[in-house]
C-alpha atoms as a PDB file:
ATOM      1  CA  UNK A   1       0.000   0.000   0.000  1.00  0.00           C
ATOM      2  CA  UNK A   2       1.425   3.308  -0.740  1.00  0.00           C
ATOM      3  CA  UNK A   3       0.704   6.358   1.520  1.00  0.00           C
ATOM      4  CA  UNK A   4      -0.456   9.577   0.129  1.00  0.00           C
ATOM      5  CA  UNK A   5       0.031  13.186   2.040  1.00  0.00           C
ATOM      6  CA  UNK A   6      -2.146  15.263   3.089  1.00  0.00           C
ATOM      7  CA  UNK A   7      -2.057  19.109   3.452  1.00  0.00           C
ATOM      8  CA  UNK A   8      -4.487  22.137   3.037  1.00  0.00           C
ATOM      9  CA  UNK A   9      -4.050  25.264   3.354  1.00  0.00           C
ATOM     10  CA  UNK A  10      -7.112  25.540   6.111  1.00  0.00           C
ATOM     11  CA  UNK A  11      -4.721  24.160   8.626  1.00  0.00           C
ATOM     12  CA  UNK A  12      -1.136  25.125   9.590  1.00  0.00           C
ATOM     13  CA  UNK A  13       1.198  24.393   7.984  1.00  0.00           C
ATOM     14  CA  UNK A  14       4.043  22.041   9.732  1.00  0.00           C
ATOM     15  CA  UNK A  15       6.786  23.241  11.568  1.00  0.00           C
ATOM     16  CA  UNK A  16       9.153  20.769  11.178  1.00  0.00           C
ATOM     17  CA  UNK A  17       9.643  17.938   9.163  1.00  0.00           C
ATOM     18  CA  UNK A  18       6.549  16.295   9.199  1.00  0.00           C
ATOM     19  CA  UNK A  19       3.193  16.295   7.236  1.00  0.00           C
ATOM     20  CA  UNK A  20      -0.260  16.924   8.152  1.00  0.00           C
ATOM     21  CA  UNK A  21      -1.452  13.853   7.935  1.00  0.00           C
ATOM     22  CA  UNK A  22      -0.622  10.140   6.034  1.00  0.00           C
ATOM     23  CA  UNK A  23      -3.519   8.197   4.064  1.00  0.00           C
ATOM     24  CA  UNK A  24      -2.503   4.705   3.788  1.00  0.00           C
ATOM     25  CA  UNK A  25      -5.385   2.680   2.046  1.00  0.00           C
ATOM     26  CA  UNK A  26      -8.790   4.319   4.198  1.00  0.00           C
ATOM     27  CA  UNK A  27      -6.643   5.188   7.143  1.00  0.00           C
ATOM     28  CA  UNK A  28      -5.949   8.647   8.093  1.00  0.00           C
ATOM     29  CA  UNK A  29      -3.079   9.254  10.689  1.00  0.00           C
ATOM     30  CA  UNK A  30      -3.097  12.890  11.638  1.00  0.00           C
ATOM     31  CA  UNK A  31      -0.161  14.956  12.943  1.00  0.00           C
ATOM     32  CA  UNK A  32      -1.131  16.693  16.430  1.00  0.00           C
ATOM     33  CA  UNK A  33      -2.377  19.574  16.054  1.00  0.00           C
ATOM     34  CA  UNK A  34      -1.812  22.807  18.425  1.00  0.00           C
ATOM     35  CA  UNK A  35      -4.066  26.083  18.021  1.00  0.00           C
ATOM     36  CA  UNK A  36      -2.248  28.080  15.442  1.00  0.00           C
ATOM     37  CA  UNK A  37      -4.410  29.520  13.331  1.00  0.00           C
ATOM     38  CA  UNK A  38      -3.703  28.889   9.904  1.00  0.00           C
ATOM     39  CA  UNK A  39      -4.112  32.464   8.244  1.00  0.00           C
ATOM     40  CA  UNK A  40      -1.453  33.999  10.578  1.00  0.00           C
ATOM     41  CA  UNK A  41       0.713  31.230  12.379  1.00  0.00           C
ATOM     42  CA  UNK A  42       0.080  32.707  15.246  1.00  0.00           C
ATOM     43  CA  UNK A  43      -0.953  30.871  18.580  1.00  0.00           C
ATOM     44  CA  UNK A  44      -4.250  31.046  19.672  1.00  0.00           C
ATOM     45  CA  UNK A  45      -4.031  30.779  23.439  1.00  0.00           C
ATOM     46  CA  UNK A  46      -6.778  33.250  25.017  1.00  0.00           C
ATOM     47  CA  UNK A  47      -8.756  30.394  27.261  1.00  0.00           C
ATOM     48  CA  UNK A  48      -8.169  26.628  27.136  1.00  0.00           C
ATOM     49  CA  UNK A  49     -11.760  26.470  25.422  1.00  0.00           C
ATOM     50  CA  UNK A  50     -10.556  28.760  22.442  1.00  0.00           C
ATOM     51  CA  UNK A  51      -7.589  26.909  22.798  1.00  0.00           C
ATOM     52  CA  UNK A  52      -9.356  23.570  22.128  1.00  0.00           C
ATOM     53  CA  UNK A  53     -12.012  24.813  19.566  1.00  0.00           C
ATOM     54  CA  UNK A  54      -8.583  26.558  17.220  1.00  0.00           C
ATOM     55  CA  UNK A  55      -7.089  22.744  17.763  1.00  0.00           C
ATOM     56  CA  UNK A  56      -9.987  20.665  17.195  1.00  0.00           C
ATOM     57  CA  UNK A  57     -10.996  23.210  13.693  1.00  0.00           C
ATOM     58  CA  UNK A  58      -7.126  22.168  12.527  1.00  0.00           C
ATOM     59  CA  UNK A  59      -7.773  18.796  12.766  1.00  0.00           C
ATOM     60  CA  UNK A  60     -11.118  19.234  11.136  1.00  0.00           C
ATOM     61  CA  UNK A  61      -9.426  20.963   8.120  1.00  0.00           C
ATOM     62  CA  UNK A  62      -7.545  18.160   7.899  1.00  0.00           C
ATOM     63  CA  UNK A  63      -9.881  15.312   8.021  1.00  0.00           C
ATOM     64  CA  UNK A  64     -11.663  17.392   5.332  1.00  0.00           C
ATOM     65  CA  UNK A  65      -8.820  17.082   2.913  1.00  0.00           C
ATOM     66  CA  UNK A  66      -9.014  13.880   2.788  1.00  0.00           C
ATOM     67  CA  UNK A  67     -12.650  13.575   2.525  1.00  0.00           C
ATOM     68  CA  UNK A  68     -13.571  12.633   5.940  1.00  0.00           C
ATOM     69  CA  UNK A  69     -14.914  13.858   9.286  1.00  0.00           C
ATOM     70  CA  UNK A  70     -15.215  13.144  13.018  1.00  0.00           C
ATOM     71  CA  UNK A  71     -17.358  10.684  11.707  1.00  0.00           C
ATOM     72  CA  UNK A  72     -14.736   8.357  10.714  1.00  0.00           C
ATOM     73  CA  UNK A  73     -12.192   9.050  13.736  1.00  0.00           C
ATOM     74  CA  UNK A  74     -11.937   6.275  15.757  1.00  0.00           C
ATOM     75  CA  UNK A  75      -8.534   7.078  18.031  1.00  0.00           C
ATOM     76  CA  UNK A  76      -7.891  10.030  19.645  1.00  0.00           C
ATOM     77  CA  UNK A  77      -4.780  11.046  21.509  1.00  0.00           C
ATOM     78  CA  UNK A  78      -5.650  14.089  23.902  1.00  0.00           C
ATOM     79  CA  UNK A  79      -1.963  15.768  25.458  1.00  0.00           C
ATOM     80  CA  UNK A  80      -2.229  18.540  28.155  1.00  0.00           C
ATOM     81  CA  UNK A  81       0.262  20.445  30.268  1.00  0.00           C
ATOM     82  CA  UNK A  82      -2.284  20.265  33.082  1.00  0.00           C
ATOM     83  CA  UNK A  83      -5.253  17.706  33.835  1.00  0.00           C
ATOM     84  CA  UNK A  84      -6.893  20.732  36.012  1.00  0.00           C
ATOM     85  CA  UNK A  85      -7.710  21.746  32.553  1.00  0.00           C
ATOM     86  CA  UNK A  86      -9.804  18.408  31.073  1.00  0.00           C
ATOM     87  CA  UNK A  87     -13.049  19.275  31.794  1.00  0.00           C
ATOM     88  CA  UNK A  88     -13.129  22.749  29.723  1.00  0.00           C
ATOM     89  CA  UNK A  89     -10.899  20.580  27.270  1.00  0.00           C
ATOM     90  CA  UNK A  90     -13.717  17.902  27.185  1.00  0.00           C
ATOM     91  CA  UNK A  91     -16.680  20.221  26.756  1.00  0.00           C
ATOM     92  CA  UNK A  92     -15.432  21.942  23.487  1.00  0.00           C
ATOM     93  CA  UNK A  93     -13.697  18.216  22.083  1.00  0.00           C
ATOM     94  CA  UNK A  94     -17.177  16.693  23.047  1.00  0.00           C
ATOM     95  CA  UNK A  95     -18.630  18.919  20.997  1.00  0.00           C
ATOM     96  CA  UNK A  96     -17.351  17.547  17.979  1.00  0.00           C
ATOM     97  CA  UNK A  97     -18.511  14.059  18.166  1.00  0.00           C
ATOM     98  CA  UNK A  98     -21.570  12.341  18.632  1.00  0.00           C
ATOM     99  CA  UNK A  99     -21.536  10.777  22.634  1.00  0.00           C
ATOM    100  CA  UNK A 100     -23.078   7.285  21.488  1.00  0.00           C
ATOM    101  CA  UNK A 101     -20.588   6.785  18.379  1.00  0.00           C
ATOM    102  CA  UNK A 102     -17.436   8.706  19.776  1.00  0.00           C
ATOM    103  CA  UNK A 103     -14.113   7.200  19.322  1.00  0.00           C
ATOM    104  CA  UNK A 104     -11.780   5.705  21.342  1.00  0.00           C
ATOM    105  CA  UNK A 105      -9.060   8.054  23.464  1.00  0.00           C
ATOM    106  CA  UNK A 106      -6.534   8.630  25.625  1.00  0.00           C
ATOM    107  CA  UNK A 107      -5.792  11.622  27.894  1.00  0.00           C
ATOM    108  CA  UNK A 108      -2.460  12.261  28.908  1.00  0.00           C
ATOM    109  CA  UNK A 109      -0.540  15.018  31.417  1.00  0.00           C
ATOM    110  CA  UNK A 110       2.745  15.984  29.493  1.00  0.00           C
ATOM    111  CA  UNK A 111       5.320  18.131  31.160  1.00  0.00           C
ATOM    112  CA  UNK A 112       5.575  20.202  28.197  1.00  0.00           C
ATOM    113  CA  UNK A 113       4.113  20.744  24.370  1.00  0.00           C
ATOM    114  CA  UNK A 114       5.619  22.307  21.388  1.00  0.00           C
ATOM    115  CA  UNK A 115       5.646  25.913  21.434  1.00  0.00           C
ATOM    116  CA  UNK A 116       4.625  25.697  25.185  1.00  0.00           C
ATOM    117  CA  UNK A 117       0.565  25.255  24.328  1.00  0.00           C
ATOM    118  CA  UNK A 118      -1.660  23.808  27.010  1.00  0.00           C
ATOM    119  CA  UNK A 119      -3.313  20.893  24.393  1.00  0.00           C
ATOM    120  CA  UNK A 120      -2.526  19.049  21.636  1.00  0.00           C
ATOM    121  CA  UNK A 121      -4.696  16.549  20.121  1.00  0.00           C
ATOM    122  CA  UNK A 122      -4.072  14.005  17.264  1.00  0.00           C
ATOM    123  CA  UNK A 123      -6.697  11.366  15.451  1.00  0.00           C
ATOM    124  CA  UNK A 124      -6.455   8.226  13.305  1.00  0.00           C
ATOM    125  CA  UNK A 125      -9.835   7.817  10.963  1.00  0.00           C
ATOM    126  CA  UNK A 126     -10.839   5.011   8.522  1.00  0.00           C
ATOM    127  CA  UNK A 127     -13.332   5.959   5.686  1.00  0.00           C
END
């Protein structure tokens, strides 16, 4: 199987030497996303919830290039500097999904993120 990149525009672009995300057959692997905002590459860090909503509208840019939504996630991988903040974290990511058809996740306490941002969330979707 041969893997096919993804970019757009609607997200930022990377920062290092990685892509977006990676199609391989109708599997989507997404890079984390942080809340940059895509027009200006500037961080978006006023509250954790705008915080959350700039990350999770990244990642939904992406999953739109390839012709997908949250739909078709089925792994999430939730990183935070501070678990104090998963509730307001939860309420904006739960917004995304659908409760009863959500996919699976994992929430994890780093020490630190790139550029020093309080979340960064990445997803794996199969169409």
């Amino acid at each position: 199987m041969s893997k096919k990149i993804i970019n757009t525009s609607k997200a930022p672009a990377p920062i290092g030497p990685y892509n977006q995300a990676i199609l391989v057959g109708n599997t989507l692997y997404t890079s984390g996303q942080i809340a940059l905002d895509p027009t200006t590459m500037e961080l978006v860090l006023d509250d954790i919830k705008t915080e959350t909503k700039q990350v999770m509208e990244n990642i939904k840019a992406v999953l739109e290039a390839a012709q997908m939504t949250f739909n078709d996630v089925i792994k999430t991988s939730i990183f935070i500097s501070d678990m104090n903040n998963f509730g307001q974290i939860n309420e904006i990511y739960g917004q995304y999904f659908d409760e009863s058809t959500a996919p699976a996740r994992e929430t994890v306490e780093v020490a630190n993120l790139p550029k020093f941002v309080n979340v960064e969330i990445s997803m794996i979707a199969i169409k």
